[in-house]
C-alpha atoms as a PDB file:
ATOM      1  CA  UNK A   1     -30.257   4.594   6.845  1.00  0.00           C
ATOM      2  CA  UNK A   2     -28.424   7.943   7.341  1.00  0.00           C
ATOM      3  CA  UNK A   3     -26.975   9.609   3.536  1.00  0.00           C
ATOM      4  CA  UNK A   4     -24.642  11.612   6.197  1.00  0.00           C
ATOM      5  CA  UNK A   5     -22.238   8.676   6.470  1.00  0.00           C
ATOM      6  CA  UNK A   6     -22.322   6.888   3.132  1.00  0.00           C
ATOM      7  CA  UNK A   7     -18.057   5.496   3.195  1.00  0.00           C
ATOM      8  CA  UNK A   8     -18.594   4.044   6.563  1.00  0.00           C
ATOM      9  CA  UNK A   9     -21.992   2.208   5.529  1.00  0.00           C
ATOM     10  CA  UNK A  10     -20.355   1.205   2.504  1.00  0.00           C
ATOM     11  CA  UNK A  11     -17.785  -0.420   4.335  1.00  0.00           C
ATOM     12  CA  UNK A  12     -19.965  -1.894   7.235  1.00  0.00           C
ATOM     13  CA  UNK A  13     -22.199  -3.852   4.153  1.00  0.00           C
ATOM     14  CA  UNK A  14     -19.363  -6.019   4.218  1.00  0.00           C
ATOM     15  CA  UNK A  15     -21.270  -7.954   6.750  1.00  0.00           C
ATOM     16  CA  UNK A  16     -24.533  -8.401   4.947  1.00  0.00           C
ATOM     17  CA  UNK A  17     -22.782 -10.037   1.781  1.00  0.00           C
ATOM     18  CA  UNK A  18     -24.163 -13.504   1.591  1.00  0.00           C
ATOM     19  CA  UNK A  19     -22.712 -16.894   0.194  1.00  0.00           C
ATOM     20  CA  UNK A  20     -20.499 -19.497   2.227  1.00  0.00           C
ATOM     21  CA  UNK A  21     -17.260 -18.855   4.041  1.00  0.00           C
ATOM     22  CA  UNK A  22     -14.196 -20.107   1.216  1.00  0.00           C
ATOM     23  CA  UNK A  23     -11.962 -22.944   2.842  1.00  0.00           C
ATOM     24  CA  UNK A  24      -8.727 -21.395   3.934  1.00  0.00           C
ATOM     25  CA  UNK A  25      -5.861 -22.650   2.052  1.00  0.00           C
ATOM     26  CA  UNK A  26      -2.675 -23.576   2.971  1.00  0.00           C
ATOM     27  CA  UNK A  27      -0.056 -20.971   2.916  1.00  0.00           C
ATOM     28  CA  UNK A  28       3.206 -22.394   0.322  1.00  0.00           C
ATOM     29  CA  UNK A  29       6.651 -22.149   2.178  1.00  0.00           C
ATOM     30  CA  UNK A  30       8.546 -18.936   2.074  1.00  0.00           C
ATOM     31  CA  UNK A  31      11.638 -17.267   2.357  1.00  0.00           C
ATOM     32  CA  UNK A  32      12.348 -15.717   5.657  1.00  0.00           C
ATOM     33  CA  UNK A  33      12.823 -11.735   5.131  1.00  0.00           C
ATOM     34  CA  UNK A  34      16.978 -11.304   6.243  1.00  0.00           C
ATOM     35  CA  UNK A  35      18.199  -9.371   8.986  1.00  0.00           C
ATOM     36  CA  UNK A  36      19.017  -6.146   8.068  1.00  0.00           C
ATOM     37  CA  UNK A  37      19.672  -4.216  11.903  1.00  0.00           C
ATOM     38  CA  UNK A  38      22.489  -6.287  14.068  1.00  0.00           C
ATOM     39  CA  UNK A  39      22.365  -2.913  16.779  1.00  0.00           C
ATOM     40  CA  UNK A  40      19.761  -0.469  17.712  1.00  0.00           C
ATOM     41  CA  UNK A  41      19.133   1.624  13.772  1.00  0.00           C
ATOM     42  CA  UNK A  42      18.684   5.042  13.706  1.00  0.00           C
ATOM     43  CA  UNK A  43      16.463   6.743  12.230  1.00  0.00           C
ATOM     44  CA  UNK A  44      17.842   7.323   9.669  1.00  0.00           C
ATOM     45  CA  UNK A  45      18.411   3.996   9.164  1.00  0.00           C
ATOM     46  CA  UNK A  46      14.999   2.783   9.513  1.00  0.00           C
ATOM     47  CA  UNK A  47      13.842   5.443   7.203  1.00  0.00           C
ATOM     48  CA  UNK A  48      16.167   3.908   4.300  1.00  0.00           C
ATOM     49  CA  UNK A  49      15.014   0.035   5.267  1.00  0.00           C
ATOM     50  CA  UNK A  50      11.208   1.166   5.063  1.00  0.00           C
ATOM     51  CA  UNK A  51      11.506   3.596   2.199  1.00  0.00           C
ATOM     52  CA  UNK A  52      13.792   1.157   0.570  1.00  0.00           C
ATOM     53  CA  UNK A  53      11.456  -1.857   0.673  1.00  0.00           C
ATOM     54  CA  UNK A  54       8.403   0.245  -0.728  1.00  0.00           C
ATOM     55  CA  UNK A  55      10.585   1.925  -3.566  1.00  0.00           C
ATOM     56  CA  UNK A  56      11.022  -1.506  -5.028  1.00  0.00           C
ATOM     57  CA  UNK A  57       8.018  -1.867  -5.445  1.00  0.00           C
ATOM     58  CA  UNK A  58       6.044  -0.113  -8.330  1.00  0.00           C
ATOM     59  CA  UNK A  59       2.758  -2.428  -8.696  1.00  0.00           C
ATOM     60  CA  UNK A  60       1.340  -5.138  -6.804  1.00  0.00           C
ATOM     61  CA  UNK A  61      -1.266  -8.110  -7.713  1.00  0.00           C
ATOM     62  CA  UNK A  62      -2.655 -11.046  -6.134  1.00  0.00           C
ATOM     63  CA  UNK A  63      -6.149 -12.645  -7.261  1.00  0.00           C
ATOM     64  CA  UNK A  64      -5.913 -15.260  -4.204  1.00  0.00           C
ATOM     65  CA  UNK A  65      -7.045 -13.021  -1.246  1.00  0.00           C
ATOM     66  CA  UNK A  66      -9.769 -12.974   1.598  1.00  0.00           C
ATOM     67  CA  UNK A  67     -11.664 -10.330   3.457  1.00  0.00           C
ATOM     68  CA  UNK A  68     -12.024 -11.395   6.567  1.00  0.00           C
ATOM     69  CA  UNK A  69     -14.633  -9.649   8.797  1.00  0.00           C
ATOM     70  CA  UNK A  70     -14.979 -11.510  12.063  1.00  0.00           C
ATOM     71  CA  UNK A  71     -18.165 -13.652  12.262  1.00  0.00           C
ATOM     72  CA  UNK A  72     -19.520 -13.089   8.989  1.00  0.00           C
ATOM     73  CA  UNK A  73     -18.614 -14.582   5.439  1.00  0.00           C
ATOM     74  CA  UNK A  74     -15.429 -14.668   4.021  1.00  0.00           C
ATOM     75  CA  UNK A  75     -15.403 -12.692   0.586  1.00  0.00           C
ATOM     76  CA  UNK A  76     -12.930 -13.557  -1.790  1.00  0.00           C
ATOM     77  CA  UNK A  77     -10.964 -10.880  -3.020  1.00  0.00           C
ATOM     78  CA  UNK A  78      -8.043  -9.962  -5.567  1.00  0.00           C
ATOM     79  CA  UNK A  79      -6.163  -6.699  -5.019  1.00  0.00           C
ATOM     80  CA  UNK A  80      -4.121  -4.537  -7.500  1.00  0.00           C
ATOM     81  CA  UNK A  81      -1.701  -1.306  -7.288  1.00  0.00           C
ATOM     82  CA  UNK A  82       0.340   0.644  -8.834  1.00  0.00           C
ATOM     83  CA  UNK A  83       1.657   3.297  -6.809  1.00  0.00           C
ATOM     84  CA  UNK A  84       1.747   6.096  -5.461  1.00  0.00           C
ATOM     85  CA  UNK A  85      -1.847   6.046  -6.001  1.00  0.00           C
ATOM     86  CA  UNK A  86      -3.428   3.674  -8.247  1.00  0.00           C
ATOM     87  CA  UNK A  87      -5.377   0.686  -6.186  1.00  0.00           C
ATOM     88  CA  UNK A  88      -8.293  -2.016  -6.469  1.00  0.00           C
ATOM     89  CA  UNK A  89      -9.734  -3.737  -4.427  1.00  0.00           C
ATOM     90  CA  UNK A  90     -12.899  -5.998  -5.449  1.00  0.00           C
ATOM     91  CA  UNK A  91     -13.844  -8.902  -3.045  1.00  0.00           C
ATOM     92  CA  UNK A  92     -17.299 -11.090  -3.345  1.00  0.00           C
ATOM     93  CA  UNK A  93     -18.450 -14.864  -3.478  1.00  0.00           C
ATOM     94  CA  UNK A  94     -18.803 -17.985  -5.766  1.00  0.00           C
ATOM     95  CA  UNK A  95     -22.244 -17.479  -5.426  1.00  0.00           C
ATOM     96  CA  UNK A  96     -23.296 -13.760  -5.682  1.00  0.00           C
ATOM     97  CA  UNK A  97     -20.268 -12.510  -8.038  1.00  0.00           C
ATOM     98  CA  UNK A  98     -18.648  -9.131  -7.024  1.00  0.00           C
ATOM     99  CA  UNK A  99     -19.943  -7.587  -3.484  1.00  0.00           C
ATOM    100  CA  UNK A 100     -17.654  -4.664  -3.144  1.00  0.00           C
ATOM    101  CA  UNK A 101     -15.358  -2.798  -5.377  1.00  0.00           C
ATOM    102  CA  UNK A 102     -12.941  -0.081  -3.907  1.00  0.00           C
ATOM    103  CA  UNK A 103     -10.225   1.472  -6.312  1.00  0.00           C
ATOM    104  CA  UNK A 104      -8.563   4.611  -6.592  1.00  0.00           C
ATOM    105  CA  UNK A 105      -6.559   6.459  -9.984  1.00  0.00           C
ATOM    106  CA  UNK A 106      -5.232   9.541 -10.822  1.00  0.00           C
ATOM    107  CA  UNK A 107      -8.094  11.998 -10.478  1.00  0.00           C
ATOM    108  CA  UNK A 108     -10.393  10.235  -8.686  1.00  0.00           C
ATOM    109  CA  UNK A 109     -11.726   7.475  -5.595  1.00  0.00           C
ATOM    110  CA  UNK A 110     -14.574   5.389  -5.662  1.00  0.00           C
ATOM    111  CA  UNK A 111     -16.324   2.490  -3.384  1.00  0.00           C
ATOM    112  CA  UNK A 112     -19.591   0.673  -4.170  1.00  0.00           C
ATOM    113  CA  UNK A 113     -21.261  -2.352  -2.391  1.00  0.00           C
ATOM    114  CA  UNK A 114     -23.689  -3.963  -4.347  1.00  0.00           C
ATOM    115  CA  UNK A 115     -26.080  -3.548  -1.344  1.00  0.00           C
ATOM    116  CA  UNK A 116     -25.664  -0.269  -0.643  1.00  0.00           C
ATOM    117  CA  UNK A 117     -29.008   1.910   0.059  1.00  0.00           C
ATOM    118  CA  UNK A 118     -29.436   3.945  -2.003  1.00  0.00           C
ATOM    119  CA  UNK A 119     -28.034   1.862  -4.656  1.00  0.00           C
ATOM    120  CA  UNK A 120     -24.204   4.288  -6.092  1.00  0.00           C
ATOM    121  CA  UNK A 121     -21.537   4.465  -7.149  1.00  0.00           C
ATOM    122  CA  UNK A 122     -19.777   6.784  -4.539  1.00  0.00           C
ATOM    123  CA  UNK A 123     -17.098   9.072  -5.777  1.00  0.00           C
ATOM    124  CA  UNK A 124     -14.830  12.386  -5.419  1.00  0.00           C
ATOM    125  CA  UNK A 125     -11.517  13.530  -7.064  1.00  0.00           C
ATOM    126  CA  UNK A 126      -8.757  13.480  -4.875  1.00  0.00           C
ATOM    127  CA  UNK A 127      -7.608  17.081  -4.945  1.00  0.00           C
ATOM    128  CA  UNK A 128     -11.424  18.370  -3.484  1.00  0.00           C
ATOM    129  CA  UNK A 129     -11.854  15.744  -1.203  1.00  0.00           C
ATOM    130  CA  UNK A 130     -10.212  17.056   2.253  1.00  0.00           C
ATOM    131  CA  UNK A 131     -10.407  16.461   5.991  1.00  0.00           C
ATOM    132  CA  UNK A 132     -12.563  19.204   6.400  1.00  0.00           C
ATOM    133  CA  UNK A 133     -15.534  17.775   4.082  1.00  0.00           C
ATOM    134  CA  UNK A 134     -14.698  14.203   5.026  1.00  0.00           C
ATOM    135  CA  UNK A 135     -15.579  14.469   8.516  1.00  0.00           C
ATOM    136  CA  UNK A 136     -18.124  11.819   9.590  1.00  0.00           C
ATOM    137  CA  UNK A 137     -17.539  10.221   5.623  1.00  0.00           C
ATOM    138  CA  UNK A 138     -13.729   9.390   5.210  1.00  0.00           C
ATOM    139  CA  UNK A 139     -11.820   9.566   8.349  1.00  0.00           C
ATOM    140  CA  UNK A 140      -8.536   8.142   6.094  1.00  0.00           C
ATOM    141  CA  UNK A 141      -7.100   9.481   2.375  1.00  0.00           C
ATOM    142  CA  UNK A 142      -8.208   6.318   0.204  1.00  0.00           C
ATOM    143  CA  UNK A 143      -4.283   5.666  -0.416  1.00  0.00           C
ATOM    144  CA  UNK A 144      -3.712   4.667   3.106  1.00  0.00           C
ATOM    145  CA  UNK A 145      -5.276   1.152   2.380  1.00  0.00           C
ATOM    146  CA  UNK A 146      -1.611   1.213   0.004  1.00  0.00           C
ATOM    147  CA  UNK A 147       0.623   1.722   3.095  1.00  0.00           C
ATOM    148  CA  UNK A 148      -1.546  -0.850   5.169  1.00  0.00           C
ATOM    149  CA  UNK A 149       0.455  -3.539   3.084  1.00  0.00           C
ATOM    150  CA  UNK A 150       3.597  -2.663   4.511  1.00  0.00           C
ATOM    151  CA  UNK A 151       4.609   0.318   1.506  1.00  0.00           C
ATOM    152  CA  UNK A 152       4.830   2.989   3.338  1.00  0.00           C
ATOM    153  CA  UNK A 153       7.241   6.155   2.033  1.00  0.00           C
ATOM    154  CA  UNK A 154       8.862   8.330   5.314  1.00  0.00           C
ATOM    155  CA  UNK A 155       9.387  11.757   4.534  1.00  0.00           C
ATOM    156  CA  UNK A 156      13.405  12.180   5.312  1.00  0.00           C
ATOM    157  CA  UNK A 157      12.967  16.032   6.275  1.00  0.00           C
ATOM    158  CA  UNK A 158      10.376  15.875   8.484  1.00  0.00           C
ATOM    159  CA  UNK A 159      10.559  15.453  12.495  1.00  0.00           C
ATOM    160  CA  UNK A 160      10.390  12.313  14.662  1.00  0.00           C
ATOM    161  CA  UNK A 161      10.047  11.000  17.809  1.00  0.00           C
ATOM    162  CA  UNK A 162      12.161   7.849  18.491  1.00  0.00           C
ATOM    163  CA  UNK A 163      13.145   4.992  18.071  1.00  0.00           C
ATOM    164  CA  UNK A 164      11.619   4.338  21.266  1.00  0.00           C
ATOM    165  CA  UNK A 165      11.420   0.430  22.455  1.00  0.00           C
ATOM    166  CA  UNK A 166       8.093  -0.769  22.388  1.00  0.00           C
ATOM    167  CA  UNK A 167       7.292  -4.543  23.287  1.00  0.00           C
ATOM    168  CA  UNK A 168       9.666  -7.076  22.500  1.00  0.00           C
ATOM    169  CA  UNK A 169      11.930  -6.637  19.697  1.00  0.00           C
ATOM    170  CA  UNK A 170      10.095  -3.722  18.169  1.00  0.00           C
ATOM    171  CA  UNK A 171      10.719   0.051  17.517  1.00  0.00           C
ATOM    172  CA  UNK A 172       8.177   2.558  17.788  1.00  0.00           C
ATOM    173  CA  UNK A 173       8.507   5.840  15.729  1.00  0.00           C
ATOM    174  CA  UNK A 174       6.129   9.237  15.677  1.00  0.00           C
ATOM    175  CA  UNK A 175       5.713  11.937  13.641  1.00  0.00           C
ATOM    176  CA  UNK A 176       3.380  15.153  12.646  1.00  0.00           C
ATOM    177  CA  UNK A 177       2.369  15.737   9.354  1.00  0.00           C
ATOM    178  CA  UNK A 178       0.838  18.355   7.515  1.00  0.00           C
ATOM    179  CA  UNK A 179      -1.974  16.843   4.433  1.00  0.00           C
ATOM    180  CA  UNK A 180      -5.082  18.046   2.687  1.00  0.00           C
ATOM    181  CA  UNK A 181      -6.943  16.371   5.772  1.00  0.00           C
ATOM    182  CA  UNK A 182      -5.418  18.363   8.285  1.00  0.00           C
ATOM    183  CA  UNK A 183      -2.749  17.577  10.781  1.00  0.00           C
ATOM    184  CA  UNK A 184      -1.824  13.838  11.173  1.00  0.00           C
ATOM    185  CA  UNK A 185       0.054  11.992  13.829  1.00  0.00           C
ATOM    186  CA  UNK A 186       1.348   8.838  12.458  1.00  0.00           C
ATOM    187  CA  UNK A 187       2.858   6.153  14.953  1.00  0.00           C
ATOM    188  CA  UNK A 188       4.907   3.590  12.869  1.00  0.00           C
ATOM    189  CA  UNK A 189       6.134   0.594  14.765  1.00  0.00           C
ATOM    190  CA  UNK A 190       9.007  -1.977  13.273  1.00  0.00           C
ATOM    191  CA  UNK A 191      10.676  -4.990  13.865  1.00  0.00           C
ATOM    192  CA  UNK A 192      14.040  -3.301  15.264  1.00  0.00           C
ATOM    193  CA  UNK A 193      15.709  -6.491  13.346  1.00  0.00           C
ATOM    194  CA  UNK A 194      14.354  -6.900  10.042  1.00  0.00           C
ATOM    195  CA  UNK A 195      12.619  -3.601   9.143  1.00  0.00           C
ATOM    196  CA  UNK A 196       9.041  -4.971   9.058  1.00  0.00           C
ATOM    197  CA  UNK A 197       6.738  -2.057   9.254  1.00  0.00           C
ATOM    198  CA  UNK A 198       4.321  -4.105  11.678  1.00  0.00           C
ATOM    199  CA  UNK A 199       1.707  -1.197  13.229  1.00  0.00           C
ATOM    200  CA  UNK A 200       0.676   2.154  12.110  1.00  0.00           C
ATOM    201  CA  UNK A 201      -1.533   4.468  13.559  1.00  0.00           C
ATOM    202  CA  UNK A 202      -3.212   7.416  12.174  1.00  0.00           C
ATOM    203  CA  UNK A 203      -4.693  10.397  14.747  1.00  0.00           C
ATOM    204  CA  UNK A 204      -6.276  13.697  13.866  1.00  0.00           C
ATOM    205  CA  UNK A 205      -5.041  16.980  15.563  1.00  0.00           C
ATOM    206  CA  UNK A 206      -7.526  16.418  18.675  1.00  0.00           C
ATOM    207  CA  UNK A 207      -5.306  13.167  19.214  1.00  0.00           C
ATOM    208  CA  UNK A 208      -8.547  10.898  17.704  1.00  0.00           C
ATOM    209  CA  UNK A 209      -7.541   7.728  16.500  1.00  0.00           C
ATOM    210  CA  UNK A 210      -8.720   7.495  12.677  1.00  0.00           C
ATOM    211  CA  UNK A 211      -7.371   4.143  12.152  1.00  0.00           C
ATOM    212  CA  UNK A 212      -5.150   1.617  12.759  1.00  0.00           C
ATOM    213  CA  UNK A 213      -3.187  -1.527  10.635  1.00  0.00           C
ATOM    214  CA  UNK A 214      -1.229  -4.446  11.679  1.00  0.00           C
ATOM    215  CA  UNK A 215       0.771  -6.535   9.370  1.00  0.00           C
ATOM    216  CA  UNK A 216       2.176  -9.541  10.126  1.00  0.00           C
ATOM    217  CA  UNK A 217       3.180 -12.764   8.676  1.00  0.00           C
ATOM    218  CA  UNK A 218       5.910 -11.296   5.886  1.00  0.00           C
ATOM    219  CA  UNK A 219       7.383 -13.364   3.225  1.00  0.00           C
ATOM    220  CA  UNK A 220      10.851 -11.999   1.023  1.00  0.00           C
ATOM    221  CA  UNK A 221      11.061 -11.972  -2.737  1.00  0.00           C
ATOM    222  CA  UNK A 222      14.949 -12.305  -2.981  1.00  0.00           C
ATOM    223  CA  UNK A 223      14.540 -11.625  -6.993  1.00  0.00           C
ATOM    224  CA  UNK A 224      12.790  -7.801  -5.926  1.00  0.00           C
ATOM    225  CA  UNK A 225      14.903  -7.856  -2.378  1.00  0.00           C
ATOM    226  CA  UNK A 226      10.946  -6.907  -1.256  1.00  0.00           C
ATOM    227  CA  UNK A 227       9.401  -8.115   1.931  1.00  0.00           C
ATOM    228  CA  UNK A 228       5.426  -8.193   2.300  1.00  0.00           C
ATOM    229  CA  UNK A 229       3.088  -9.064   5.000  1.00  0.00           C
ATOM    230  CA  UNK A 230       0.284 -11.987   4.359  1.00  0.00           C
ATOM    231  CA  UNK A 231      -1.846 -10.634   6.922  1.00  0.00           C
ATOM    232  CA  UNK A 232      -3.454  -7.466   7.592  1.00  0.00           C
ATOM    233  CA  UNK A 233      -5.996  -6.381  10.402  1.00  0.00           C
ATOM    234  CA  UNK A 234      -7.377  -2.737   9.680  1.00  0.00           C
ATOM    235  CA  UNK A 235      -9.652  -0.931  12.230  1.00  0.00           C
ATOM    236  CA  UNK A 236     -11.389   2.008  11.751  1.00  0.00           C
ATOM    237  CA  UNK A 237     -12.886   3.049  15.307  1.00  0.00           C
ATOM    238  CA  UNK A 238     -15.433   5.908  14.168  1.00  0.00           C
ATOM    239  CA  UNK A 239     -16.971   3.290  11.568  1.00  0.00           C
ATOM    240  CA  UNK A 240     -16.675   0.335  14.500  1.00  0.00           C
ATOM    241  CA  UNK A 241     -15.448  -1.384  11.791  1.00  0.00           C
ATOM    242  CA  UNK A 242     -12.426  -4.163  11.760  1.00  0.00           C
ATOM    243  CA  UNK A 243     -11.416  -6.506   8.905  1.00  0.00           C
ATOM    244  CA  UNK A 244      -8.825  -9.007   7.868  1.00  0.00           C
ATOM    245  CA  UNK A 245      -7.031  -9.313   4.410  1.00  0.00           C
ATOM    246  CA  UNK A 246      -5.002 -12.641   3.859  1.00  0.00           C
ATOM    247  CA  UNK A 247      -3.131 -12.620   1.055  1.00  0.00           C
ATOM    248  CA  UNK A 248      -1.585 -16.400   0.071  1.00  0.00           C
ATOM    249  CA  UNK A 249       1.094 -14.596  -2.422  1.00  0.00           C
ATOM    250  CA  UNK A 250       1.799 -11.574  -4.668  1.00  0.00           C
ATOM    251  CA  UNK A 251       2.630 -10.776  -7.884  1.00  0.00           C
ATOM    252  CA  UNK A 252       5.436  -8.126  -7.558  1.00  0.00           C
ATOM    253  CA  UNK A 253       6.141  -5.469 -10.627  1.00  0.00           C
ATOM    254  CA  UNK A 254       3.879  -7.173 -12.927  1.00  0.00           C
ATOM    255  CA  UNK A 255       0.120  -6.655 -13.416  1.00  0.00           C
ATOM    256  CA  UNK A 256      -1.868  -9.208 -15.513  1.00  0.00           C
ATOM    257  CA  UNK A 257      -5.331  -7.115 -15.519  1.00  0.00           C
ATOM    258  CA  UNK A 258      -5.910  -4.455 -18.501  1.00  0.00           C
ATOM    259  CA  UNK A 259      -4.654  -1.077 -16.657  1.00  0.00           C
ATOM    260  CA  UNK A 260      -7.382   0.691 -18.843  1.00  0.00           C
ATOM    261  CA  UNK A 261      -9.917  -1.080 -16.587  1.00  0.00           C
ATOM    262  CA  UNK A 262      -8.323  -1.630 -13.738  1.00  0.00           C
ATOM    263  CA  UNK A 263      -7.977   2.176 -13.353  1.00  0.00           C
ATOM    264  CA  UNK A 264     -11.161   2.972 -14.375  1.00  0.00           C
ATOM    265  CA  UNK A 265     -14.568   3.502 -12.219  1.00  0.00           C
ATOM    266  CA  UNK A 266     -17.134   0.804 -12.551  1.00  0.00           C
ATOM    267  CA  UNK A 267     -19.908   1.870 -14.760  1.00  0.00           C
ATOM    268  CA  UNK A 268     -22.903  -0.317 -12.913  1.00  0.00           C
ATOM    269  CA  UNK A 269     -26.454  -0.429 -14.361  1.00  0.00           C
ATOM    270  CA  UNK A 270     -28.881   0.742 -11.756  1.00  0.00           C
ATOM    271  CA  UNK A 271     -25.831   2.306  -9.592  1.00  0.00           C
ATOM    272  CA  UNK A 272     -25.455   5.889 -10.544  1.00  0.00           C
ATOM    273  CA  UNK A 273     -22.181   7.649  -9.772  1.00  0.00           C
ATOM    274  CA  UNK A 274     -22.770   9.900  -6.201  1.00  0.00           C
ATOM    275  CA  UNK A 275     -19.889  12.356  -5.778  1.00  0.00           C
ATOM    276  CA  UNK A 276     -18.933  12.109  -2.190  1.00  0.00           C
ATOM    277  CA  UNK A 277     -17.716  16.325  -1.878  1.00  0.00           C
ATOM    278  CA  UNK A 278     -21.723  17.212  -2.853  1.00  0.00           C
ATOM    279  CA  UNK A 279     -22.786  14.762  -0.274  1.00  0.00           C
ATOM    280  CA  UNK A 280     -20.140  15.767   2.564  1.00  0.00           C
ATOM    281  CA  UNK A 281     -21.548  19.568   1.653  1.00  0.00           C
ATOM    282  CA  UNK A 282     -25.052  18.563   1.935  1.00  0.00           C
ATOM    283  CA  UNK A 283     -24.685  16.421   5.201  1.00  0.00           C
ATOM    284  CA  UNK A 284     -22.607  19.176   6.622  1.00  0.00           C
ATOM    285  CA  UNK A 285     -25.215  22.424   5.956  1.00  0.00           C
ATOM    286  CA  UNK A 286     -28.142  20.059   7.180  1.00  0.00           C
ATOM    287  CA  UNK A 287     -26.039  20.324  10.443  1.00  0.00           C
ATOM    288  CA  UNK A 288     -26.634  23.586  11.046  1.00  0.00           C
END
């Protein structure tokens, strides 16, 4: 098994976890989100609807959650954030207890599969961790999997493209950004009533698609004025790796886990921590 691409083997031992496939519950009735767009928004409005929606929220928790990858076992997951940053994800069965744990704080990212080879806890702080050393490793900044849910903040001062049409009822917008990985493209598309963000689409400066999200299904909180999707499809092409997350309900501003653990790596016996910048370095000199 190649050390060059540890992230996207982490990921990919998603479809090795054992145990059986949970019964799919029944989704409780929910508010409609309200229409907020009765003519074609500007940008400008769209950024305030998006940006809006994400603002109001500040953390995020649900314990009643699946990962979904298709044909394989459905892992049970519960989810936590606190934003702009702060995120866990840790997903497993009945049977075999916790099979992956992804989470992200402050100072530093980390992702560990209990079946990884070799056996880690992979790491690296956010401020050395860029584009340039996550080639083949990362091809997304670990706070992305925060905007797949729908929270995603617009810059108001930078440049886009639209709203163009796309499809039926939807609004497609596009802009360039400059981040510690390099030049982005990001391609946000909307529900050109409501304000849903319902696609994104992330491309490096060769025009490379890194990855991509779909949310769908949203449900309103009229006591946060919040809308959030139940259903999220993520791929990541260079990993050839797609996954579902269905969520049956949040808990919005509230978090009922200990924040001093939530927001703290996993100290596993038998995994020791592997810091992800050394191994990028290493992979990327044996290149040569």
């Amino acid at each position: 098994m190649s050390r060059a691409f540890p992230y996207l083997t982490l990921l990919l031992l998603l479809v090795v976890a054992s145990g059986a496939s949970c019964p799919r519950a029944t989704a409780p009735s929910a508010l409609s989100s309200p229409v907020v767009f009765t003519t074609a928004p500007t940008v400008a409005a769209i950024l305030a609807q998006v940006n809006g929606n994400t603002q109001r929220v500040r953390q995020l928790q649900t314990n009643d959650a699946q990962l979904v990858v298709p044909g394989m076992p459905t892992l049970r997951t519960s989810l936590a954030l606190e934003r702009p940053q702060r995120f866990r994800l840790q997903s497993g069965t009945g049977l075999t207890g916790t099979e992956l744990d992804i989470g992200s704080n402050d100072e530093y990212f980390w992702m560990w599969a209990k079946r990884s080879d070799p056996p880690a806890v992979f790491y690296s702080r956010h401020d050395q961790f860029t584009y340039a050393s996550a080639a083949g490793i990362l091809p997304i900044p670990p706070h992305w999997l925060i905007e797949t849910l729908g929270l995603v903040e617009l810059d108001p001062d930078a440049r886009y493209v639209g709203p163009t049409p796309r499809g039926s009822n939807q609004l497609e917008l596009q802009t360039t950004v400059e981040t510690s990985y390099g030049w982005l493209t990001k391609v946000l598309v909307v529900d050109a009533q409501r304000g849903h963000v319902l696609q994104q689409h992330v491309f490096d400066v060769s025009g490379q698609l890194l990855a991509s999200a779909a949310s769908s299904d949203y449900i309103y909180d009229p006591l946060n004025e919040v809308s959030l999707p139940r259903r999220v499809e993520v791929q990541i092409p260079s990993a050839q790796l797609a996954f579902t997350l269905e969520v049956e309900g949040y808990l919005i501003n509230q978090l009922t886990s200990d924040p001093a653990q939530l927001w703290s790596m996993p100290q596993l016996k038998g995994y020791p921590y592997t810091d992800l910048t050394r191994l990028a370095a290493a992979a990327a000199a044996a290149s040569f």
